[in-house]
C-alpha atoms as a PDB file:
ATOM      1  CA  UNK A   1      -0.586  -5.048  32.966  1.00  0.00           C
ATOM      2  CA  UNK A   2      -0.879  -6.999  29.750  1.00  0.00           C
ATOM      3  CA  UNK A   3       2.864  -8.509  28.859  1.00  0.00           C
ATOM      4  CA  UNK A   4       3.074  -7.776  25.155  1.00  0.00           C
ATOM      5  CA  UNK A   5       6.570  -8.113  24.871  1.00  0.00           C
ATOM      6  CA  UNK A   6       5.779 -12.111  25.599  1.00  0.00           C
ATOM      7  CA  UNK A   7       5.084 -12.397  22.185  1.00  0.00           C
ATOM      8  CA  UNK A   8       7.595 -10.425  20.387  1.00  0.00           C
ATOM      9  CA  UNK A   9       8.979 -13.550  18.991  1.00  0.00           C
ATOM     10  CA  UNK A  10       5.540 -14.914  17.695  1.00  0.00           C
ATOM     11  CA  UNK A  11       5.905 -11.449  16.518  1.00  0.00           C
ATOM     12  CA  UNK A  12       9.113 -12.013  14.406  1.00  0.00           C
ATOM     13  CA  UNK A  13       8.115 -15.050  12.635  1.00  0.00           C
ATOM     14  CA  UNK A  14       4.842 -13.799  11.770  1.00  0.00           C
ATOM     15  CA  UNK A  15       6.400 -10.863   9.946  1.00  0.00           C
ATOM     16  CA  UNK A  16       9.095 -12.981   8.735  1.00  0.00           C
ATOM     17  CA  UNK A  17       6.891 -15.784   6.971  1.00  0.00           C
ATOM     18  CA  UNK A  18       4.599 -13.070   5.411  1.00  0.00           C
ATOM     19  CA  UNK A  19       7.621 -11.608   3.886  1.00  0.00           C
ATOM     20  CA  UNK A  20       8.740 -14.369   2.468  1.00  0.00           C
ATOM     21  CA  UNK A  21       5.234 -15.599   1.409  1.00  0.00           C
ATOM     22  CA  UNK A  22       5.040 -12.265  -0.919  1.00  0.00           C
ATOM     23  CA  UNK A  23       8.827 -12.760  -2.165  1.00  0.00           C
ATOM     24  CA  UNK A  24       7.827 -15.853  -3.316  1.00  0.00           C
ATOM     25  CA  UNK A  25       4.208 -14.699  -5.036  1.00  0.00           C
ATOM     26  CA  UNK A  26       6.437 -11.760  -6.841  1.00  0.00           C
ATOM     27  CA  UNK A  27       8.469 -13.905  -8.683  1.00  0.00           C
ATOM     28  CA  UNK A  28       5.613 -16.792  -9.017  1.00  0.00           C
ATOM     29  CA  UNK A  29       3.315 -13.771 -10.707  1.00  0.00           C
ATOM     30  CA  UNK A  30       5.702 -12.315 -12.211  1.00  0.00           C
ATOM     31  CA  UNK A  31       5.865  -8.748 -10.284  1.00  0.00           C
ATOM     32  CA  UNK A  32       3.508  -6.425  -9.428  1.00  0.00           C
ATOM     33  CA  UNK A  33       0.695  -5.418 -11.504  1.00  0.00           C
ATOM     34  CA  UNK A  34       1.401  -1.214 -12.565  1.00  0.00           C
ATOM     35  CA  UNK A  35      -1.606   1.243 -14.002  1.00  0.00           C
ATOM     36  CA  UNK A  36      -0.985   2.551 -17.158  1.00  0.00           C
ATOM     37  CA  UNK A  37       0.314   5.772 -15.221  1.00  0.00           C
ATOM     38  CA  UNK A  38       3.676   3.911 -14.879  1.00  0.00           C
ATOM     39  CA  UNK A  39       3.281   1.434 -17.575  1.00  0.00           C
ATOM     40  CA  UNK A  40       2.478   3.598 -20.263  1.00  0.00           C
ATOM     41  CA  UNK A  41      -0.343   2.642 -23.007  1.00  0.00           C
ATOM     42  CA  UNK A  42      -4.012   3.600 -23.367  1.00  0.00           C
ATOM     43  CA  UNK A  43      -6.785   2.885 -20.985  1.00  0.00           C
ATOM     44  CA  UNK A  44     -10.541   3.180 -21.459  1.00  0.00           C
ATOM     45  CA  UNK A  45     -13.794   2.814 -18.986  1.00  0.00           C
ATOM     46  CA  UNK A  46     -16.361   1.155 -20.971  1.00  0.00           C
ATOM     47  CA  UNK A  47     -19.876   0.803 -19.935  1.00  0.00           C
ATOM     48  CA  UNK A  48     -22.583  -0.915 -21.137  1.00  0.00           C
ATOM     49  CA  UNK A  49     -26.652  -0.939 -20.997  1.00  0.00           C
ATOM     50  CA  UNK A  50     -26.819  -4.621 -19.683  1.00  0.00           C
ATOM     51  CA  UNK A  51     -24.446  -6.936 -17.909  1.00  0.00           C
ATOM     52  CA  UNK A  52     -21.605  -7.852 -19.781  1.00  0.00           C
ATOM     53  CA  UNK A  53     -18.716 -10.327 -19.818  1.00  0.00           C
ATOM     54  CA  UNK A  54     -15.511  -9.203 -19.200  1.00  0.00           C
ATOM     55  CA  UNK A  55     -13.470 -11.984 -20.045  1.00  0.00           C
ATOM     56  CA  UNK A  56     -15.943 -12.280 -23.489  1.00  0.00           C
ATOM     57  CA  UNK A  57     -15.113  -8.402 -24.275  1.00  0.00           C
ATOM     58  CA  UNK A  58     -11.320  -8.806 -23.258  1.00  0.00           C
ATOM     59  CA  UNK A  59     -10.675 -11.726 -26.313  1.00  0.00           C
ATOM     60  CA  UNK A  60     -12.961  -9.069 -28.142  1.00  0.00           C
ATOM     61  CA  UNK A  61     -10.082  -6.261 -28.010  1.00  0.00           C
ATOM     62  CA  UNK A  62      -7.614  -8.639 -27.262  1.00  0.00           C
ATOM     63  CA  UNK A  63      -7.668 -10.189 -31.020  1.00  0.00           C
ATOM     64  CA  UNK A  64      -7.142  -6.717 -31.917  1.00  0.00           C
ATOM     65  CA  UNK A  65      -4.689  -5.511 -29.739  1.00  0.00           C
ATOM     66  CA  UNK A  66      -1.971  -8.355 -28.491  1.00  0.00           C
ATOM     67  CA  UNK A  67      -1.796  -8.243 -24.495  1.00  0.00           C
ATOM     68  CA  UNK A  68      -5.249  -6.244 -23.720  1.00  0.00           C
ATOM     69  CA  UNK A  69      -5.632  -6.350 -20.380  1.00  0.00           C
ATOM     70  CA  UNK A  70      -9.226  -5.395 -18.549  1.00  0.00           C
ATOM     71  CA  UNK A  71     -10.541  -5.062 -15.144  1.00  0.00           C
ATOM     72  CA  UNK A  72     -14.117  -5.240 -13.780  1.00  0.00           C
ATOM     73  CA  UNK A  73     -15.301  -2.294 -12.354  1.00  0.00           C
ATOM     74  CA  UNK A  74     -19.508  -3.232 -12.280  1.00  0.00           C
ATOM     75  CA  UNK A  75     -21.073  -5.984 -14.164  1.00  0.00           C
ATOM     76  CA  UNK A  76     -21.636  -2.925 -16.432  1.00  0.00           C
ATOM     77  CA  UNK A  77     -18.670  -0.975 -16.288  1.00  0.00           C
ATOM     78  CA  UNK A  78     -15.484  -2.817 -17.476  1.00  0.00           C
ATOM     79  CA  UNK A  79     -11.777  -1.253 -17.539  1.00  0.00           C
ATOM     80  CA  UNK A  80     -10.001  -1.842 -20.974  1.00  0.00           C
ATOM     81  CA  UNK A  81      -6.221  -1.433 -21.286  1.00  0.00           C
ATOM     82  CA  UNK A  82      -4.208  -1.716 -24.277  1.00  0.00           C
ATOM     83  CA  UNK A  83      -0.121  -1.059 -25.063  1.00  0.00           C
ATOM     84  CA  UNK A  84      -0.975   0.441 -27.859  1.00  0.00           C
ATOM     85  CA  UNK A  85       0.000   4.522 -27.429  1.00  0.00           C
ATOM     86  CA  UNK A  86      -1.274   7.717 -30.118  1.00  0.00           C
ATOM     87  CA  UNK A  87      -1.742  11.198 -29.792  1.00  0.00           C
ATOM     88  CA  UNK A  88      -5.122  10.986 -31.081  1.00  0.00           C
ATOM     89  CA  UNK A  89      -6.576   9.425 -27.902  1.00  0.00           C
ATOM     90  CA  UNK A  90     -10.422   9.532 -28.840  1.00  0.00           C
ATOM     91  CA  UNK A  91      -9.519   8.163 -31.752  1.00  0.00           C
ATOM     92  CA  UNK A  92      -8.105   4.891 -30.414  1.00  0.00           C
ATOM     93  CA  UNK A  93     -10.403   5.027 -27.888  1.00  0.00           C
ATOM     94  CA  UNK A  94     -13.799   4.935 -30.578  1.00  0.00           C
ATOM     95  CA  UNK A  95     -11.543   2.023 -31.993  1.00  0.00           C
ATOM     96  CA  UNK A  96     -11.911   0.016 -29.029  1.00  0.00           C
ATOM     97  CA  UNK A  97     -15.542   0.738 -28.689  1.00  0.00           C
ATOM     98  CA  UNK A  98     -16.656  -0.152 -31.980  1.00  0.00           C
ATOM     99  CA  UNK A  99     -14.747  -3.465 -31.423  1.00  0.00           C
ATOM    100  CA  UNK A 100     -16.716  -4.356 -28.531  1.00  0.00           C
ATOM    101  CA  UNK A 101     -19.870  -3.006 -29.929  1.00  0.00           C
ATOM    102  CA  UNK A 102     -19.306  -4.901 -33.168  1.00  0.00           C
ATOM    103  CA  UNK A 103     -18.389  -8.163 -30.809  1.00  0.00           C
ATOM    104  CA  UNK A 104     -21.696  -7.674 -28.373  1.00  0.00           C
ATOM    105  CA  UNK A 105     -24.186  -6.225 -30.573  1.00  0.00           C
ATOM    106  CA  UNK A 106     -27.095  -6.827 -28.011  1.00  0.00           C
ATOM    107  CA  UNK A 107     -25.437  -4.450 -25.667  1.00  0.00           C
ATOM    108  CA  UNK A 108     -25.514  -0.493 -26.286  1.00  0.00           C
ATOM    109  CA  UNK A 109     -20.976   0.486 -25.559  1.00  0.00           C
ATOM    110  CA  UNK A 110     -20.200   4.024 -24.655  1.00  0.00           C
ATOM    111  CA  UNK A 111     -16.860   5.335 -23.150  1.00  0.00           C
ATOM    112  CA  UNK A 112     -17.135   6.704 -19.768  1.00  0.00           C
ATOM    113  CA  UNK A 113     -13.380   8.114 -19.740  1.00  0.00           C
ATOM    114  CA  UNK A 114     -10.110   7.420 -21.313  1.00  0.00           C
ATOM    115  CA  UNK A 115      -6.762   8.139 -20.228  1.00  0.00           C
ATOM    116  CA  UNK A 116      -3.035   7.643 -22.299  1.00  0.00           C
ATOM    117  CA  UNK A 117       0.653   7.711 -21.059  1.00  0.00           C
ATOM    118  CA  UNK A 118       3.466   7.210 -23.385  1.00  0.00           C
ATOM    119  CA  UNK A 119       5.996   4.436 -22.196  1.00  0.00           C
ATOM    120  CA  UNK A 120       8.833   6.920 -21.214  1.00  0.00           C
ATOM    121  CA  UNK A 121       6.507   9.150 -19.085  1.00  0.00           C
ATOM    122  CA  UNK A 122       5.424   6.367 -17.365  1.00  0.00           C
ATOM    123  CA  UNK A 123       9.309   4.907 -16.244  1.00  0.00           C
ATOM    124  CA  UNK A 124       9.817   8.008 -15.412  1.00  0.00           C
ATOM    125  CA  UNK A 125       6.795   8.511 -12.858  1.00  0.00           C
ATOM    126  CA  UNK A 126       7.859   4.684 -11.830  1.00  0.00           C
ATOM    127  CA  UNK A 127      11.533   5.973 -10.947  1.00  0.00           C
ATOM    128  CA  UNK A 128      10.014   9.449  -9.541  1.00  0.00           C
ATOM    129  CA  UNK A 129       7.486   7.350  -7.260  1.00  0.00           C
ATOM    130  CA  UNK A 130      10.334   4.936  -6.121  1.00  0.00           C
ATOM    131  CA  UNK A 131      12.939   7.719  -5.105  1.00  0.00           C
ATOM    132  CA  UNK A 132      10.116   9.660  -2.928  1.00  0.00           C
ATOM    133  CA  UNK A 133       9.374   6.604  -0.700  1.00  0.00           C
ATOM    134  CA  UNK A 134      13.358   6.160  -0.392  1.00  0.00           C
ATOM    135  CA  UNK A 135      13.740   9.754   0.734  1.00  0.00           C
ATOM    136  CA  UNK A 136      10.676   9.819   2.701  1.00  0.00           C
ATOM    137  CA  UNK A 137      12.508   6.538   4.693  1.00  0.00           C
ATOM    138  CA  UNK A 138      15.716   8.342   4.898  1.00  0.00           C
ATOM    139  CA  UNK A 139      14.570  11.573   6.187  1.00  0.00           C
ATOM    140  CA  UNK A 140      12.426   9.665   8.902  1.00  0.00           C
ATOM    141  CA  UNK A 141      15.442   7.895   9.865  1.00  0.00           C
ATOM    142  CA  UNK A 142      17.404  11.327  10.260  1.00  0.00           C
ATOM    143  CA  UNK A 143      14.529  12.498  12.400  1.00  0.00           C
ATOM    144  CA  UNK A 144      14.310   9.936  14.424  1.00  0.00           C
ATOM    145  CA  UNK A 145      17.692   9.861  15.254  1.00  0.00           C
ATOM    146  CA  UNK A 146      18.288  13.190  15.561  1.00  0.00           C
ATOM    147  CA  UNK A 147      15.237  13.652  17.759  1.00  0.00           C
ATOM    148  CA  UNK A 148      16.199  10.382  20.114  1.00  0.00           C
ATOM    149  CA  UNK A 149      19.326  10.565  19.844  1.00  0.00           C
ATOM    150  CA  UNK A 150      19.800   7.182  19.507  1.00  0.00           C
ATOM    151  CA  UNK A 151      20.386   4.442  16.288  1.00  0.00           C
ATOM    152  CA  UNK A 152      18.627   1.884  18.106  1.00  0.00           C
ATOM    153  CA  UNK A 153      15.592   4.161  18.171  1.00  0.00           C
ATOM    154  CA  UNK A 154      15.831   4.992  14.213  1.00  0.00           C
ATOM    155  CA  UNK A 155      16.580   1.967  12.940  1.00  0.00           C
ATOM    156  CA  UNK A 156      13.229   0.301  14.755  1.00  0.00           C
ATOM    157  CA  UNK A 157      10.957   2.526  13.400  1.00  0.00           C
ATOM    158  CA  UNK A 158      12.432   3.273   9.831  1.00  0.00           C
ATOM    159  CA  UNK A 159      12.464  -1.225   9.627  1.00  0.00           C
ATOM    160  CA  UNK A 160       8.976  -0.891  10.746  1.00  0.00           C
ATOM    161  CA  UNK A 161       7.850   1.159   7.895  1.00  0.00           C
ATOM    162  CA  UNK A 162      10.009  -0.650   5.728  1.00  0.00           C
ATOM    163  CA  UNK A 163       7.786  -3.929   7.056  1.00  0.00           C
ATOM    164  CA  UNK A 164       4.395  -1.817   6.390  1.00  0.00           C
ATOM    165  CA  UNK A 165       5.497  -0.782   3.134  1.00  0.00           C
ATOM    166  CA  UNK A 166       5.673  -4.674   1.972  1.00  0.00           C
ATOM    167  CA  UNK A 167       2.941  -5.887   4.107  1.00  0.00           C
ATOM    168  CA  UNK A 168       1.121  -3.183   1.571  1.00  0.00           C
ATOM    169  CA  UNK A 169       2.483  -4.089  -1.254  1.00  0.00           C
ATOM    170  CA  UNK A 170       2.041  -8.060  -0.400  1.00  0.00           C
ATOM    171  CA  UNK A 171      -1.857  -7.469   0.296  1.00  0.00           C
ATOM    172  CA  UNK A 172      -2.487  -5.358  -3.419  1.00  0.00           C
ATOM    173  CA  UNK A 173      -0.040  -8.383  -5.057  1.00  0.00           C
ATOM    174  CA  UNK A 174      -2.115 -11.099  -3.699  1.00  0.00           C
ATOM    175  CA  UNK A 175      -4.929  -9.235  -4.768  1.00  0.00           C
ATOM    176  CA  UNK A 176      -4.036  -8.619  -8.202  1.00  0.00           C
ATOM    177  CA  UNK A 177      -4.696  -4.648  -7.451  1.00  0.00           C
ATOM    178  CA  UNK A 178      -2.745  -2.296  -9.460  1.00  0.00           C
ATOM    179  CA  UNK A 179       0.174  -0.108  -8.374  1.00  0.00           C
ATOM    180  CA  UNK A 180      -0.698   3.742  -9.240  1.00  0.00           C
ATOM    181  CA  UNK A 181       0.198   7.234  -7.961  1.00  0.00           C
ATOM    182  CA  UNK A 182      -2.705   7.073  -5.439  1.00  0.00           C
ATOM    183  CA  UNK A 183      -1.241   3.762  -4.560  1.00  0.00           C
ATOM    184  CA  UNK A 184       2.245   5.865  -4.102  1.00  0.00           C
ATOM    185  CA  UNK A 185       0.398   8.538  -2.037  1.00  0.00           C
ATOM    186  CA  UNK A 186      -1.345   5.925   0.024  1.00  0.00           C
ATOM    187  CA  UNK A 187       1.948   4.216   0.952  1.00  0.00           C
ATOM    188  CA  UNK A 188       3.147   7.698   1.867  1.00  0.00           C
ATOM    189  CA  UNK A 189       0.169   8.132   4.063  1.00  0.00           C
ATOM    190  CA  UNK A 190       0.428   5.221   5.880  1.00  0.00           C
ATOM    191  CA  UNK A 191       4.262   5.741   6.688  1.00  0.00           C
ATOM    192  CA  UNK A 192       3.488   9.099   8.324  1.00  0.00           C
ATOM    193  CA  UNK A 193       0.383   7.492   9.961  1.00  0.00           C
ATOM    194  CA  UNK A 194       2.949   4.322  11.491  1.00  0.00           C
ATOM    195  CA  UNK A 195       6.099   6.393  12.195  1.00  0.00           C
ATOM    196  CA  UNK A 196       3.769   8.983  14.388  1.00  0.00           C
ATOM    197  CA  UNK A 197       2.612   5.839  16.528  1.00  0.00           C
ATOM    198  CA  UNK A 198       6.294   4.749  16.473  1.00  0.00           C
ATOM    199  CA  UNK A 199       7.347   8.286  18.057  1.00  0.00           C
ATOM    200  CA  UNK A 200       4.533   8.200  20.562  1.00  0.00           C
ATOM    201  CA  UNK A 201       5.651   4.476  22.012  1.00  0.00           C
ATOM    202  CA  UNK A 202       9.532   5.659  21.708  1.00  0.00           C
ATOM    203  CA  UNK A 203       8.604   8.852  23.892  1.00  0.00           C
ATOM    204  CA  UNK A 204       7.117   7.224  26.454  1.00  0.00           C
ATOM    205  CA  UNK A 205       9.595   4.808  26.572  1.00  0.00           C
ATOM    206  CA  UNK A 206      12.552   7.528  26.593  1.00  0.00           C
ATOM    207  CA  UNK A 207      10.545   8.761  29.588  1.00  0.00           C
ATOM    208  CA  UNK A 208      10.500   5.497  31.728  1.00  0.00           C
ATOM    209  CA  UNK A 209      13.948   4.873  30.536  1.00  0.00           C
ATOM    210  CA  UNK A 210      14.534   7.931  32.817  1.00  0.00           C
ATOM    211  CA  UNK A 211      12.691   7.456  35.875  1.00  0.00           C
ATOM    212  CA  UNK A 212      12.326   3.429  36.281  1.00  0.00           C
ATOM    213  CA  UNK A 213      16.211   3.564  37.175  1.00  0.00           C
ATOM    214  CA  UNK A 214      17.114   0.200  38.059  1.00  0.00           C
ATOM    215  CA  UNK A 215      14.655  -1.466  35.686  1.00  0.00           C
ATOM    216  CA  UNK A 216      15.355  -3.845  33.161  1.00  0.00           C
ATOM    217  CA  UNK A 217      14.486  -2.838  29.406  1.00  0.00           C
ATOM    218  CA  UNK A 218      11.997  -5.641  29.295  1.00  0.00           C
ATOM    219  CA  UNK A 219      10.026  -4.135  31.845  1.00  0.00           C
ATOM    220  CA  UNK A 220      10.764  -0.575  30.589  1.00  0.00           C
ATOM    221  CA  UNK A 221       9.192  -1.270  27.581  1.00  0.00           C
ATOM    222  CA  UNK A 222       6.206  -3.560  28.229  1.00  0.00           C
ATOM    223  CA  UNK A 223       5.310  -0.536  30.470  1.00  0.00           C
ATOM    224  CA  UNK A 224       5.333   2.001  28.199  1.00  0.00           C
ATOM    225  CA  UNK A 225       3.163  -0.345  25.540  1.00  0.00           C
ATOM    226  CA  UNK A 226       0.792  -0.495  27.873  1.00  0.00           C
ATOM    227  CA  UNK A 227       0.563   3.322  28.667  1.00  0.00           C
ATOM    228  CA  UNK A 228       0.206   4.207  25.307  1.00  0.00           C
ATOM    229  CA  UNK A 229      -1.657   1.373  23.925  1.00  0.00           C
ATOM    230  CA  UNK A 230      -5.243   3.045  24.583  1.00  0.00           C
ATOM    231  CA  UNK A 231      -4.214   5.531  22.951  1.00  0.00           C
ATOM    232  CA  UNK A 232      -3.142   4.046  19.722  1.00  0.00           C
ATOM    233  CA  UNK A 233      -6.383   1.903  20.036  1.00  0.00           C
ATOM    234  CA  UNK A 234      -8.107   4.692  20.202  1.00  0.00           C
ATOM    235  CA  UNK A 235      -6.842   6.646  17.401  1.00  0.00           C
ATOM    236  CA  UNK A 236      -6.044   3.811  14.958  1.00  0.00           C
ATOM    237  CA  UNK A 237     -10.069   2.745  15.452  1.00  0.00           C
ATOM    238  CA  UNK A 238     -11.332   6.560  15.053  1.00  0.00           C
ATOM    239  CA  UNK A 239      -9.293   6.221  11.640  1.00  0.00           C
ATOM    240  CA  UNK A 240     -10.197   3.138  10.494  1.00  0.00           C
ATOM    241  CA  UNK A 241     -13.737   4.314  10.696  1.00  0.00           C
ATOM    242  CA  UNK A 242     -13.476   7.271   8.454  1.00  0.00           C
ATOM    243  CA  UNK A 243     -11.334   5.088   6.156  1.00  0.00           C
ATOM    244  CA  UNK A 244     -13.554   2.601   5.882  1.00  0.00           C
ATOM    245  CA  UNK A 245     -16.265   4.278   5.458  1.00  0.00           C
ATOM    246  CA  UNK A 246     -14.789   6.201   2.203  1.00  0.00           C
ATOM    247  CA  UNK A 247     -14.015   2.554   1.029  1.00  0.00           C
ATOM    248  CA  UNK A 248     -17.383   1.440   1.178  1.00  0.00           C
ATOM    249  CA  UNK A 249     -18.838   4.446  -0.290  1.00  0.00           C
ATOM    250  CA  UNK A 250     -16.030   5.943  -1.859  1.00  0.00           C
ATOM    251  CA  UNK A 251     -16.611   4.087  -5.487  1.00  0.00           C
ATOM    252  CA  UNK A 252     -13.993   2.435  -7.711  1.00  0.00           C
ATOM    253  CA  UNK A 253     -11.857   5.621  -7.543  1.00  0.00           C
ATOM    254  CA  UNK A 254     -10.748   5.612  -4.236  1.00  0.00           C
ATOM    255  CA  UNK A 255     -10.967   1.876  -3.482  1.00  0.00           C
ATOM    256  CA  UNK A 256      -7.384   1.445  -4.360  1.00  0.00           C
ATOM    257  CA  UNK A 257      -6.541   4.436  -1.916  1.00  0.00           C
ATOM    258  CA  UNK A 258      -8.608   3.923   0.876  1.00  0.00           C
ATOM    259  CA  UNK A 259      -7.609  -0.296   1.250  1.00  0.00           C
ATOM    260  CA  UNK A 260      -3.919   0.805   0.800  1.00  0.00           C
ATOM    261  CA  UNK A 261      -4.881   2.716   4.016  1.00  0.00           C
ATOM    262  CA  UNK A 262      -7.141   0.420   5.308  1.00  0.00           C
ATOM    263  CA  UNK A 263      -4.294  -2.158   5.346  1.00  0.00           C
ATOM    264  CA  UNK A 264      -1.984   0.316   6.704  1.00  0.00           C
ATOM    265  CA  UNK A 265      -3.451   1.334   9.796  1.00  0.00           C
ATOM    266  CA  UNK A 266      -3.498  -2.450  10.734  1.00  0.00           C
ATOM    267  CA  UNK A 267       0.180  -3.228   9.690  1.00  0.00           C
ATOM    268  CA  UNK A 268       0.880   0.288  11.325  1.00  0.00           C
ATOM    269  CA  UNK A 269      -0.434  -0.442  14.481  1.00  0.00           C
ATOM    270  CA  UNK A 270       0.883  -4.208  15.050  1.00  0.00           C
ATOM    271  CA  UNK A 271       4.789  -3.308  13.790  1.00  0.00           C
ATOM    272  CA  UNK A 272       4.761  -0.243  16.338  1.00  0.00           C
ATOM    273  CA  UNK A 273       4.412  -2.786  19.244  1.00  0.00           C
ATOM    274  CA  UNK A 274       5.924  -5.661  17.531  1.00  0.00           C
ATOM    275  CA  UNK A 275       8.684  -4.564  14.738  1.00  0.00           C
ATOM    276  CA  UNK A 276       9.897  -1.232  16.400  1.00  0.00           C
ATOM    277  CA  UNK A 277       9.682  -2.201  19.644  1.00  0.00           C
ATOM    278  CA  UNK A 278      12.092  -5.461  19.947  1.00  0.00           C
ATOM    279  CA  UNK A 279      14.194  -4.205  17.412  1.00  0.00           C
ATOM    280  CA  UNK A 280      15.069  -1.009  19.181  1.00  0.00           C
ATOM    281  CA  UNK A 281      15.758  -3.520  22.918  1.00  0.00           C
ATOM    282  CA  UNK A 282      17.725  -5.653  20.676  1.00  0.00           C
ATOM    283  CA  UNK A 283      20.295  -2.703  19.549  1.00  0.00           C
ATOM    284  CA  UNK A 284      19.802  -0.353  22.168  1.00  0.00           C
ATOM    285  CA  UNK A 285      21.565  -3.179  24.254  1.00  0.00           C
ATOM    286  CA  UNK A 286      24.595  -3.240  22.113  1.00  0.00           C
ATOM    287  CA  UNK A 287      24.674   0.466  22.198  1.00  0.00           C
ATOM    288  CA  UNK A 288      24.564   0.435  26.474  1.00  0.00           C
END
């Protein structure tokens, strides 16, 4: 029987040290990095007959609109975002065209889709996103302690997600990927996806709780890790495939999605043994 509760404390300061590793690359970057869903402003996909420069064709729109902003898609397919807001979104968006097509005559520019949000729609979608993940934490931690009842129980797994959520969050900041509503529905994802590992482990543990009377905690729970980890091996692999798979092949679209995911299964799987785990044996002995 493999002792995983050995290294709970390796555990701890590995969590602990990546936390404060992306507190500290927040406010060194200056926050997160939002999609024009929450920011508000007007984005368009530009693509191009032969390779082009994207830093080149951002100082190209950027002269004309202050604080452009552009992310490479392909070396032919380059993602142009400006602050700049009207109703008459083709408009704008033939605007920015003809500046890069003026800018890189060699190169034939054509707009492959564009997409506007005014400033207050988007903090309001920010707010809307915000308060579901909040509920969606509060509700689990009703759940869980109505369905263990037990604190000790809730509070482990709802801290666990609440570790996910950041580890998430830390990966796209580091990254420079952009917070959008599929971002938002990957998070949620990935919090069902953790706190149903969380409720398996808990379970089992409930169980042995029961009939290894007698029994320290330690051993109670190192048990039960191992009993379920196949399982959770098992599954968390089986998903990881399919995920995977849709971020390799997937396109641009759902790469944002599908490495929120990706990122989440992994995050999922380690704070199940070692975030929910010790942090349930260290109140659960309080509450004996």
């Amino acid at each position: 029987m493999f002792d995983f509760l050995r290294y709970r404390f390796i555990g701890a300061t590995v969590s602990i040290v990546a936390v404060v590793l992306f507190s500290v690359a927040y406010f060194y970057k200056g926050g997160l990095t939002y999609s024009v869903e929450f920011t508000g402003g007007t984005q368009v996909l530009l693509s191009s007959d032969k390779p082009i420069n994207s830093k080149q064709l951002l100082s190209l729109v950027d002269a004309s609109w202050s604080g452009a902003q552009s992310r490479e898609f392909s070396d032919t397919q380059v993602l142009v975002r400006v602050k700049e807001f009207e109703g008459d979104i083709q408009g704008l968006a033939d605007r920015i065209r003809q500046v890069v097509q003026d800018g890189l005559p060699e190169n034939k520019i054509s707009i492959e889709s564009s997409e506007t949000v005014g400033p207050g729609v988007g903090a309001d979608l920010r707010w809307k996103s915000m308060r579901t993940i909040f509920l969606a934490l509060f509700l689990m931690l009703l759940y869980i302690a109505w369905r263990f009842w037990s604190f000790s129980f809730a509070a482990g797994a709802v801290i666990a997600l609440f570790h996910d959520a950041i580890m998430v969050l830390g990966v796209f900041l580091l990254l420079n990927r952009e917070i959008s509503t599929s971002f938002i529905g990957a998070i949620i994802a990935v919090l069902g996806y953790s706190i149903n590992d969380s409720i398996v482990i808990f379970a089992r543990i409930r169980e042995n709780i029961k009939k290894m009377r007698g029994a320290s905690l330690y051993e109670v729970v190192n048990k039960s890790l191992n009993k379920t980890f196949k399982r959770t091996l098992l599954t968390s692999f089986s998903t990881f495939l399919t995920v995977g798979s849709m971020f390799v092949l997937g396109g641009e679209v759902l790469r944002d999605f599908s490495l929120a995911i990706l990122m989440g299964i992994v995050v999922g799987t380690y704070s199940s043994i070692y975030v929910a785990s010790p942090i349930m044996m260290l109140l659960y002995k309080e509450e004996k």
